[in-house]
C-alpha atoms as a PDB file:
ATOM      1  CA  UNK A   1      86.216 114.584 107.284  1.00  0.00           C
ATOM      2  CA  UNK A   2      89.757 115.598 108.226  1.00  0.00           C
ATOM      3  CA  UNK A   3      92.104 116.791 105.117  1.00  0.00           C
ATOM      4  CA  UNK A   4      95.183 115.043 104.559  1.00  0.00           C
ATOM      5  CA  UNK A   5      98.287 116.710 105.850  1.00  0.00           C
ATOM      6  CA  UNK A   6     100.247 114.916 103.259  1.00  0.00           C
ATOM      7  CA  UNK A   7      99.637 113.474  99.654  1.00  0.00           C
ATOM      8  CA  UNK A   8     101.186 110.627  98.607  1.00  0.00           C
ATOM      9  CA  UNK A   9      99.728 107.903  96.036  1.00  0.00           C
ATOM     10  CA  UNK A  10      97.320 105.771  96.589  1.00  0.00           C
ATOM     11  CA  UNK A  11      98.140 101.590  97.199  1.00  0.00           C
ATOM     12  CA  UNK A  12      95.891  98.327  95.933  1.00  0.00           C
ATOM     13  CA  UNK A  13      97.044  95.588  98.123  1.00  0.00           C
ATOM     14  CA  UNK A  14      96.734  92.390  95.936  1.00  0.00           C
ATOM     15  CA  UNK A  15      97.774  88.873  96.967  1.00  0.00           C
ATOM     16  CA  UNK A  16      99.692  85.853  95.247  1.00  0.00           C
ATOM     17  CA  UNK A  17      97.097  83.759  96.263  1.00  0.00           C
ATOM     18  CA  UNK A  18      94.251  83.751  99.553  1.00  0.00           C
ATOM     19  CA  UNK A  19      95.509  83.523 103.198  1.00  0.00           C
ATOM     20  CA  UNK A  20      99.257  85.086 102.031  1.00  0.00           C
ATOM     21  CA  UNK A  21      98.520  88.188 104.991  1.00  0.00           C
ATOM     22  CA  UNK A  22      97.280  91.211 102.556  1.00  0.00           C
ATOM     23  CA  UNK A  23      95.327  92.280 105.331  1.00  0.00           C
ATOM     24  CA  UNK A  24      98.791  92.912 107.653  1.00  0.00           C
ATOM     25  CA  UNK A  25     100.676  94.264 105.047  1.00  0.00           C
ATOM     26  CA  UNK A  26      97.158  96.513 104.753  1.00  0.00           C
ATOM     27  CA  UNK A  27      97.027  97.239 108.586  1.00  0.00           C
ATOM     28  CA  UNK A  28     101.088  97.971 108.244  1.00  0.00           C
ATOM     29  CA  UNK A  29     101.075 100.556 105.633  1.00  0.00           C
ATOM     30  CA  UNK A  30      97.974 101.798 107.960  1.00  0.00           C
ATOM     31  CA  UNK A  31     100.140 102.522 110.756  1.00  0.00           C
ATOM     32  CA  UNK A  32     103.395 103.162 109.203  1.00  0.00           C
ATOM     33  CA  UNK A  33     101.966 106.080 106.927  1.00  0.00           C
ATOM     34  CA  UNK A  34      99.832 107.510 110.043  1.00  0.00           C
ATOM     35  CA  UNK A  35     103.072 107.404 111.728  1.00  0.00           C
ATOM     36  CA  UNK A  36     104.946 109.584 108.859  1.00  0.00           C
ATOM     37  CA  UNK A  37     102.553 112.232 108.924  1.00  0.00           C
ATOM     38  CA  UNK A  38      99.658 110.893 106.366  1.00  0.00           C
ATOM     39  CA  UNK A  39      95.947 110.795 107.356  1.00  0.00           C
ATOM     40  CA  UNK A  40      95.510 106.910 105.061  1.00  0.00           C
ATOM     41  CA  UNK A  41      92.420 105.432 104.508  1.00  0.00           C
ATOM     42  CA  UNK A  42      91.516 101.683 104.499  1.00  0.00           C
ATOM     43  CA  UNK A  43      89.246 100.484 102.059  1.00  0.00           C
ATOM     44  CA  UNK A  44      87.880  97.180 101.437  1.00  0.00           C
ATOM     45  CA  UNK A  45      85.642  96.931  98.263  1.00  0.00           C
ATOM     46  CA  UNK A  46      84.414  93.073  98.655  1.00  0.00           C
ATOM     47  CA  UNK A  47      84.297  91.476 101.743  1.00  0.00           C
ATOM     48  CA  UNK A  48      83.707  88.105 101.619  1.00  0.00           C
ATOM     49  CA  UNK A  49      83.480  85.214 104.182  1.00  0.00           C
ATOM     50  CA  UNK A  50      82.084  87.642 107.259  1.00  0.00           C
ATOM     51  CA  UNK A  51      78.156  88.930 108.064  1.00  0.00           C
ATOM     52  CA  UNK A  52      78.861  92.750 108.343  1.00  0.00           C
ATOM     53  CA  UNK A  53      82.077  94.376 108.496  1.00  0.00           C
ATOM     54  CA  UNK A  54      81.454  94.143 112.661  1.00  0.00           C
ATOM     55  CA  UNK A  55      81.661  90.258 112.472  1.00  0.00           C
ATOM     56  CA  UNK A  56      85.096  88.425 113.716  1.00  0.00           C
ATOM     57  CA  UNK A  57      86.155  87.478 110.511  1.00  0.00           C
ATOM     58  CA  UNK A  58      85.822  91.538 109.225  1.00  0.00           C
ATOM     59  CA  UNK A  59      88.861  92.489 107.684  1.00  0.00           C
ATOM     60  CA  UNK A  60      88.269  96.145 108.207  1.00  0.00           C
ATOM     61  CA  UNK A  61      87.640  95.069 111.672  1.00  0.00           C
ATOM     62  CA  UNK A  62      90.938  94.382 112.291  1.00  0.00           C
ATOM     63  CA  UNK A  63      92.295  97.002 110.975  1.00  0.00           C
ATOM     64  CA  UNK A  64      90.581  99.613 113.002  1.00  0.00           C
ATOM     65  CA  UNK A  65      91.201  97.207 116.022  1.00  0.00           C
ATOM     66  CA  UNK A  66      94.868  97.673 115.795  1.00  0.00           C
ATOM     67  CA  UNK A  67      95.314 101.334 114.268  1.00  0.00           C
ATOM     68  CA  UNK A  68      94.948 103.623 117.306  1.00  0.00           C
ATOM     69  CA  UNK A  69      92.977 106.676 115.163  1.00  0.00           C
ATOM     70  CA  UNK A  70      90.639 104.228 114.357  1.00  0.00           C
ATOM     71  CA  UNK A  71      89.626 102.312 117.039  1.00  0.00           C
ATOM     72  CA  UNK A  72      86.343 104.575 117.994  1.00  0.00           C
ATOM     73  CA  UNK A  73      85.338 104.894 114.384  1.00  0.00           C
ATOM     74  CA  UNK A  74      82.939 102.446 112.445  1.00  0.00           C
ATOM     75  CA  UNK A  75      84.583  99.717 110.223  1.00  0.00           C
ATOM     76  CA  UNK A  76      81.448  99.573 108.167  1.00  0.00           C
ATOM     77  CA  UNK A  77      82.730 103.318 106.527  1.00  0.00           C
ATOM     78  CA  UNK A  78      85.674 101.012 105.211  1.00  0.00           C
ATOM     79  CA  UNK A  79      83.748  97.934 103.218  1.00  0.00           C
ATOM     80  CA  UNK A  80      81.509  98.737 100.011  1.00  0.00           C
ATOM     81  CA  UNK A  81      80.306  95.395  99.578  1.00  0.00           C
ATOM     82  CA  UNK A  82      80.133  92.692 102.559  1.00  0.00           C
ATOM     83  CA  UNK A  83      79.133  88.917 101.565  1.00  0.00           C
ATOM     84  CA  UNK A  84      78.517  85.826 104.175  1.00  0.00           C
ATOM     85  CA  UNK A  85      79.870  82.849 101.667  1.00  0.00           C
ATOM     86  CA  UNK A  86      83.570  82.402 102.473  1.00  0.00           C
ATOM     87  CA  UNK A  87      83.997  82.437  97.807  1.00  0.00           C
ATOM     88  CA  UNK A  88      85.265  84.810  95.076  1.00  0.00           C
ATOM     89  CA  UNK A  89      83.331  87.701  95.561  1.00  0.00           C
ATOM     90  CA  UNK A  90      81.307  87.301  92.166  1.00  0.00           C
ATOM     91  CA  UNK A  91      79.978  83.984  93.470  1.00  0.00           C
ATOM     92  CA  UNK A  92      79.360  85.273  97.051  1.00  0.00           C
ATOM     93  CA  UNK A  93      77.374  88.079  95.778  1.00  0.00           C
ATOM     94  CA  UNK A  94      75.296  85.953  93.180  1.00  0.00           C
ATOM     95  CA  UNK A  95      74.686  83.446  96.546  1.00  0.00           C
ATOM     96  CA  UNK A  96      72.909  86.856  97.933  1.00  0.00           C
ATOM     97  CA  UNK A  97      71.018  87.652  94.563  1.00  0.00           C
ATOM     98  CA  UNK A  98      73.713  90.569  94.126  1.00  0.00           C
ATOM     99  CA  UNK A  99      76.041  92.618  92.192  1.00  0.00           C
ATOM    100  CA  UNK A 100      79.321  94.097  92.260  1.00  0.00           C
ATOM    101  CA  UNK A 101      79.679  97.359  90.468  1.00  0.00           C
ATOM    102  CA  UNK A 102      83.243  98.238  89.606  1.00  0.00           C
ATOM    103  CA  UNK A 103      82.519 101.882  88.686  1.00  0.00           C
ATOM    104  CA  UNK A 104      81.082 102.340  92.147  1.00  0.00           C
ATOM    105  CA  UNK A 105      84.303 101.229  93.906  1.00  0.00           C
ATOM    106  CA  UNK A 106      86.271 103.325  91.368  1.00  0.00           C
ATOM    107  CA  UNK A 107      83.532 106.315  92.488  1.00  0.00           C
ATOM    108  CA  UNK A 108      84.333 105.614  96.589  1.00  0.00           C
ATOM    109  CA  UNK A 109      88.108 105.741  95.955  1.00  0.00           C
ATOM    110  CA  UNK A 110      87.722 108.709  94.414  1.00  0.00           C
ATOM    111  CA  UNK A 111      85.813 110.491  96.956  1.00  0.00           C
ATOM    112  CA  UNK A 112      88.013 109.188  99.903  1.00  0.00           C
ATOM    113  CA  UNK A 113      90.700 110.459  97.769  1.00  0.00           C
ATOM    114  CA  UNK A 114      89.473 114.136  98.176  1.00  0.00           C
ATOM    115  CA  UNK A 115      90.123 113.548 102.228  1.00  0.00           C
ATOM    116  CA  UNK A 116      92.332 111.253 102.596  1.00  0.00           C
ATOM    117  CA  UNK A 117      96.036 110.056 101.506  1.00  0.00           C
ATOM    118  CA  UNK A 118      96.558 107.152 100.647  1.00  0.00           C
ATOM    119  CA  UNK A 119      93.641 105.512 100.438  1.00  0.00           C
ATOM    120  CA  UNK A 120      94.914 101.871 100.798  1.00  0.00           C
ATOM    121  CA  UNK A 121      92.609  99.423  99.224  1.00  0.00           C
ATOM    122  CA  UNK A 122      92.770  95.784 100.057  1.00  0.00           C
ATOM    123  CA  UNK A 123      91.848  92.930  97.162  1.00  0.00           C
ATOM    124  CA  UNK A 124      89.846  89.867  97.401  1.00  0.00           C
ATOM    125  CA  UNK A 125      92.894  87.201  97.143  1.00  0.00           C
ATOM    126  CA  UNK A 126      94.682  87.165  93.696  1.00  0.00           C
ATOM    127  CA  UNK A 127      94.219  88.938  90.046  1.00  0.00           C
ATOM    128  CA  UNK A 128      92.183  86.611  88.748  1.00  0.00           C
ATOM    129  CA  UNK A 129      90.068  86.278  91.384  1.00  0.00           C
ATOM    130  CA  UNK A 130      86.682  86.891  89.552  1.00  0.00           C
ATOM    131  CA  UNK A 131      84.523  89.773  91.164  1.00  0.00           C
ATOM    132  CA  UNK A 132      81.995  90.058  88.044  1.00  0.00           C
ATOM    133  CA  UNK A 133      80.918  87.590  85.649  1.00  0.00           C
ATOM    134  CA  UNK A 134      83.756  89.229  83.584  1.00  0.00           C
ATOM    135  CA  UNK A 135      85.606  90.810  85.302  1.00  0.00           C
ATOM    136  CA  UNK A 136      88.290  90.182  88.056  1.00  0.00           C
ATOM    137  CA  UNK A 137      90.659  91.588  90.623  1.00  0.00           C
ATOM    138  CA  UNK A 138      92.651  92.876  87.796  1.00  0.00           C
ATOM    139  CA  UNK A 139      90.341  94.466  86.024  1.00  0.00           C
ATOM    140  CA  UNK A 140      89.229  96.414  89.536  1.00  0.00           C
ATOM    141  CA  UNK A 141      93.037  97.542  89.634  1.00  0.00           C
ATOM    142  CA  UNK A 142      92.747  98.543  86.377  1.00  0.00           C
ATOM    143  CA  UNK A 143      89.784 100.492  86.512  1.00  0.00           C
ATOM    144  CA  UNK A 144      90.384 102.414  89.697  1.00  0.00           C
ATOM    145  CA  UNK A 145      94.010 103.336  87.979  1.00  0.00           C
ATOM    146  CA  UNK A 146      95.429 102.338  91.371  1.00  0.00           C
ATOM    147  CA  UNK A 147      99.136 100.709  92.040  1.00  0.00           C
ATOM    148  CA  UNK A 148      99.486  97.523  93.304  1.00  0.00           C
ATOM    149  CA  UNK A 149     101.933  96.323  95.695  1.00  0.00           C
ATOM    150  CA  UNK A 150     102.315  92.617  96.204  1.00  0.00           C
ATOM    151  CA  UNK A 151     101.921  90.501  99.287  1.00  0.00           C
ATOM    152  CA  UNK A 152     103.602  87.369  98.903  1.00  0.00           C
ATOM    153  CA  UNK A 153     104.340  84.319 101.412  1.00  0.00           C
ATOM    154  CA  UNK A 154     107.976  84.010 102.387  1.00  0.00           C
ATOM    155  CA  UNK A 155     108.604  80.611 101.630  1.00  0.00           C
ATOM    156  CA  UNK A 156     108.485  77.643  99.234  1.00  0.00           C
ATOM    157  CA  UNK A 157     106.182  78.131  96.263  1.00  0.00           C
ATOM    158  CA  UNK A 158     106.203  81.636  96.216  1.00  0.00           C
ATOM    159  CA  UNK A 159     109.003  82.036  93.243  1.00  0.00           C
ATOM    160  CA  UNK A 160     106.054  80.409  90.976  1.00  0.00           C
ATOM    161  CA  UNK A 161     103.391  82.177  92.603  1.00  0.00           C
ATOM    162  CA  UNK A 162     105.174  85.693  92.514  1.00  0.00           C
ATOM    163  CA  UNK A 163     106.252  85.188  88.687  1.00  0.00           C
ATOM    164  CA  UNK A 164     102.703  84.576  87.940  1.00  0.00           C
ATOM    165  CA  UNK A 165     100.900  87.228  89.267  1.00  0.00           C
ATOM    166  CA  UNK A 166     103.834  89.817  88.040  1.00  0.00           C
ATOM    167  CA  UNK A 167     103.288  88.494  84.549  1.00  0.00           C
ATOM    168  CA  UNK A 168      99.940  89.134  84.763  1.00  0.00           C
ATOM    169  CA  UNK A 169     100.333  92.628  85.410  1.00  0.00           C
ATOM    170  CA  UNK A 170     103.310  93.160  82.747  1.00  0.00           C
ATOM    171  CA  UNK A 171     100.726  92.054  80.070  1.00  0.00           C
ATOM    172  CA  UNK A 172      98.269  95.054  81.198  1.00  0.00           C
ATOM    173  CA  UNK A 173     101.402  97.478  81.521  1.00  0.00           C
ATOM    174  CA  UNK A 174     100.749  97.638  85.116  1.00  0.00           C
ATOM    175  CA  UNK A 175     104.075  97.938  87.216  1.00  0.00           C
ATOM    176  CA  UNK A 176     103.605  97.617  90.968  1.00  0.00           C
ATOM    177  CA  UNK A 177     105.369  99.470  93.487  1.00  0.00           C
ATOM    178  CA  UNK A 178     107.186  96.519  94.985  1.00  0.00           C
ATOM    179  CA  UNK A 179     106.768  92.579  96.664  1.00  0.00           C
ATOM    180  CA  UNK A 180     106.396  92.341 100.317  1.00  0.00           C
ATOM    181  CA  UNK A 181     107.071  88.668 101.923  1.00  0.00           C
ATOM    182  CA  UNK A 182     104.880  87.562 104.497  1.00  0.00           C
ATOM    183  CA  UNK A 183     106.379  85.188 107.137  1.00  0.00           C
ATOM    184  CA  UNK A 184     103.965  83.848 109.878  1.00  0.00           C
ATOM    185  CA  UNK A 185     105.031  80.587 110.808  1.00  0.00           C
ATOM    186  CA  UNK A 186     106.322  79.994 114.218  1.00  0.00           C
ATOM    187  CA  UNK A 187     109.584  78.950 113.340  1.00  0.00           C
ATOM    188  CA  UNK A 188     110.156  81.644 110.617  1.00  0.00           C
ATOM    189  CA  UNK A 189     111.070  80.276 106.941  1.00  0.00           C
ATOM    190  CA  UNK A 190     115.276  80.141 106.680  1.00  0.00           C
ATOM    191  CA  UNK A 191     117.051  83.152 105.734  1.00  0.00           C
ATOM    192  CA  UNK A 192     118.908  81.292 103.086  1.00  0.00           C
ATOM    193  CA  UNK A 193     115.716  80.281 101.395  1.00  0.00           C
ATOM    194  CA  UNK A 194     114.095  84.039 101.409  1.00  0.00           C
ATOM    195  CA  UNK A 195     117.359  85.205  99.842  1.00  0.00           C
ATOM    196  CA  UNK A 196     117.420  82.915  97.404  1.00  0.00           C
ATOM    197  CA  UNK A 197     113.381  83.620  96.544  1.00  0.00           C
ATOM    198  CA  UNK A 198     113.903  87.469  96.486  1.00  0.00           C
ATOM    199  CA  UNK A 199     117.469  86.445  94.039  1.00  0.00           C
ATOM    200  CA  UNK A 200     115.191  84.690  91.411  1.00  0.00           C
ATOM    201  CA  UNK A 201     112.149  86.669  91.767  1.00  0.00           C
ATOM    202  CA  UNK A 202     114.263  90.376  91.323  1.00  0.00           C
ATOM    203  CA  UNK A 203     116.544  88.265  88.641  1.00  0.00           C
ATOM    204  CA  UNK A 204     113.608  87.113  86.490  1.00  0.00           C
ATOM    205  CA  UNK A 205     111.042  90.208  86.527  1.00  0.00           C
ATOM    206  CA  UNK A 206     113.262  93.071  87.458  1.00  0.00           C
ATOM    207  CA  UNK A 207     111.059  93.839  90.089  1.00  0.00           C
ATOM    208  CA  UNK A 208     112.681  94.716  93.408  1.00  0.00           C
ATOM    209  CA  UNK A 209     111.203  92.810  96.869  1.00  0.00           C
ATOM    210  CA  UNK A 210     111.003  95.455  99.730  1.00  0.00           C
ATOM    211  CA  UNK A 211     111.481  92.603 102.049  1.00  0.00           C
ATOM    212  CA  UNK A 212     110.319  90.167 104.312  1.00  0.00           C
ATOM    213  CA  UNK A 213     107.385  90.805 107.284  1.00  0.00           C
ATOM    214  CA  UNK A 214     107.927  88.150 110.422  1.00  0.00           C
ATOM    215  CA  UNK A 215     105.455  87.036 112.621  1.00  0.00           C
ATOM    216  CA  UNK A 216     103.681  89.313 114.672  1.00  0.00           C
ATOM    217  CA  UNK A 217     103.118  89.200 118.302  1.00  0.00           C
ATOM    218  CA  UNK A 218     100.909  92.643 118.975  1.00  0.00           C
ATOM    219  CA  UNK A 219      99.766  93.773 115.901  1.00  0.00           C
ATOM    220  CA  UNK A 220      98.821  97.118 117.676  1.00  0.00           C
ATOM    221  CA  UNK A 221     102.593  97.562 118.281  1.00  0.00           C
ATOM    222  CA  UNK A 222     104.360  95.678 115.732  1.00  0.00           C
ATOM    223  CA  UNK A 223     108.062  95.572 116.676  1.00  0.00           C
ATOM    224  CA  UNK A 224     109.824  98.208 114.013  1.00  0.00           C
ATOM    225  CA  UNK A 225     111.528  95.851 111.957  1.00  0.00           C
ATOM    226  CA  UNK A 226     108.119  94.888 110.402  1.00  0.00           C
ATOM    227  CA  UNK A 227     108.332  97.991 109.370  1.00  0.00           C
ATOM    228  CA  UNK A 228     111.486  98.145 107.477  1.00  0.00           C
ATOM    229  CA  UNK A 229     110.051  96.419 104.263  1.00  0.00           C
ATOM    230  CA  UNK A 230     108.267  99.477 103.612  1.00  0.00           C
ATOM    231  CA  UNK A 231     110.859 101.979 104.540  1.00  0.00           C
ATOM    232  CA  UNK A 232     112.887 100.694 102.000  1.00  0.00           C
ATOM    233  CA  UNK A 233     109.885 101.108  99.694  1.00  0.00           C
ATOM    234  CA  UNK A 234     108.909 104.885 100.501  1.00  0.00           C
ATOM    235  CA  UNK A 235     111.270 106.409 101.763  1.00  0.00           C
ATOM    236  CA  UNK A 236     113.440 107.441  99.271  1.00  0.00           C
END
């Protein structure tokens, strides 16, 4: 495997909830960190909802669809675990008479860590999504010591939803690197409404939003204001 020309830390992208776009905020940092010099790496530790990480519905699929340096590789190098049931990855595992093994996600982070910077890894939905009996997205954060940065939808509910998952991770002592908002909707949520979300949200936790994604056309060439979200973020 190629060494990393550049080291930066590594990134857990968790959600506020399922469907909120963690996956384009993933493929984003992908492209904007290959763009800045970095050699990332995607990783997706449960995949849930697909039959390989080849099918449709693959996650890492996607990814290396729309990252240029990946698009002759193998998605399958990117997914530890891969489950058909579209459910919390505890439940689609137990469906398949399986387990999920935190220490041996924490191990493959590791090791792409030795090649690769930043590994990004992508979460199954929210915290407490459950990935063990006992243990849940959290916990998997936790355990692989990586920070989180936040993908969050744009619009209505997502003071609430924000707030919530933020206080979760204040009562471990875990501080994420920032909130992205994720707008897909055709019409675009109004700018009077996002400013008022990132007002209460930066007001209440202290936590600063890096800003707010649009909807995306080509997601092989996003336009570069999708992009400016996580300028604000990393470059400094």
């Amino acid at each position: 495997m190629e060494k990393s020309r550049k080291k930066t830390d590594n990134l857990f992208v968790v959600g506020t909830d399922t469907g909120v776009g963690k996956t384009v905020l993933s493929l984003l940092l992908m492209q904007f960190f290959y763009a800045r010099g970095y050699n990332p790496f995607y990783l997706k530790p449960a995949q849930t909802g697909c039959v390989d990480p080849h099918d449709v519905d693959s996650d890492a699929r996607f990814i290396y669809q729309h990252v240029e340096a990946l698009k002759e590789k193998d998605p399958a190098d990117s997914v530890i675990y891969c489950f058909k049931n579209p459910k919390a990855p505890y439940f689609a595992a137990r469906d398949e008479g399986k387990k999920i093994d935190l220490e041996t996600i924490k191990k493959t982070a590791n090791e792409k860590s030795s090649s690769y910077s930043p590994v990004i890894l992508e979460a199954a939905g929210g915290l407490l999504v459950p990935i063990t009996e006992k243990l849940m997205v959290i916990d998997m954060i936790e355990i692989t010591g990586i920070r989180p940065i936040i993908a969050a939808r744009a619009g209505l509910g997502t003071i609430n939803h924000t707030l919530l998952t933020l206080d979760t991770l204040s009562r471990r002592g875990i501080e994420p690197a920032s909130i992205v908002f994720l707008d897909s909707g055709e019409n675009g949520i109004s700018q009077e409404m996002i400013s008022e979300n990132i007002e209460a949200i930066e007001k209440i936790s202290g936590i600063k939003v890096g800003g707010t994604v649009g909807k995306i056309k080509d997601f092989s060439n996003p336009k570069q204001d999708c992009y400016q979200p996580l300028e604000r973020i990393f470059d400094k």
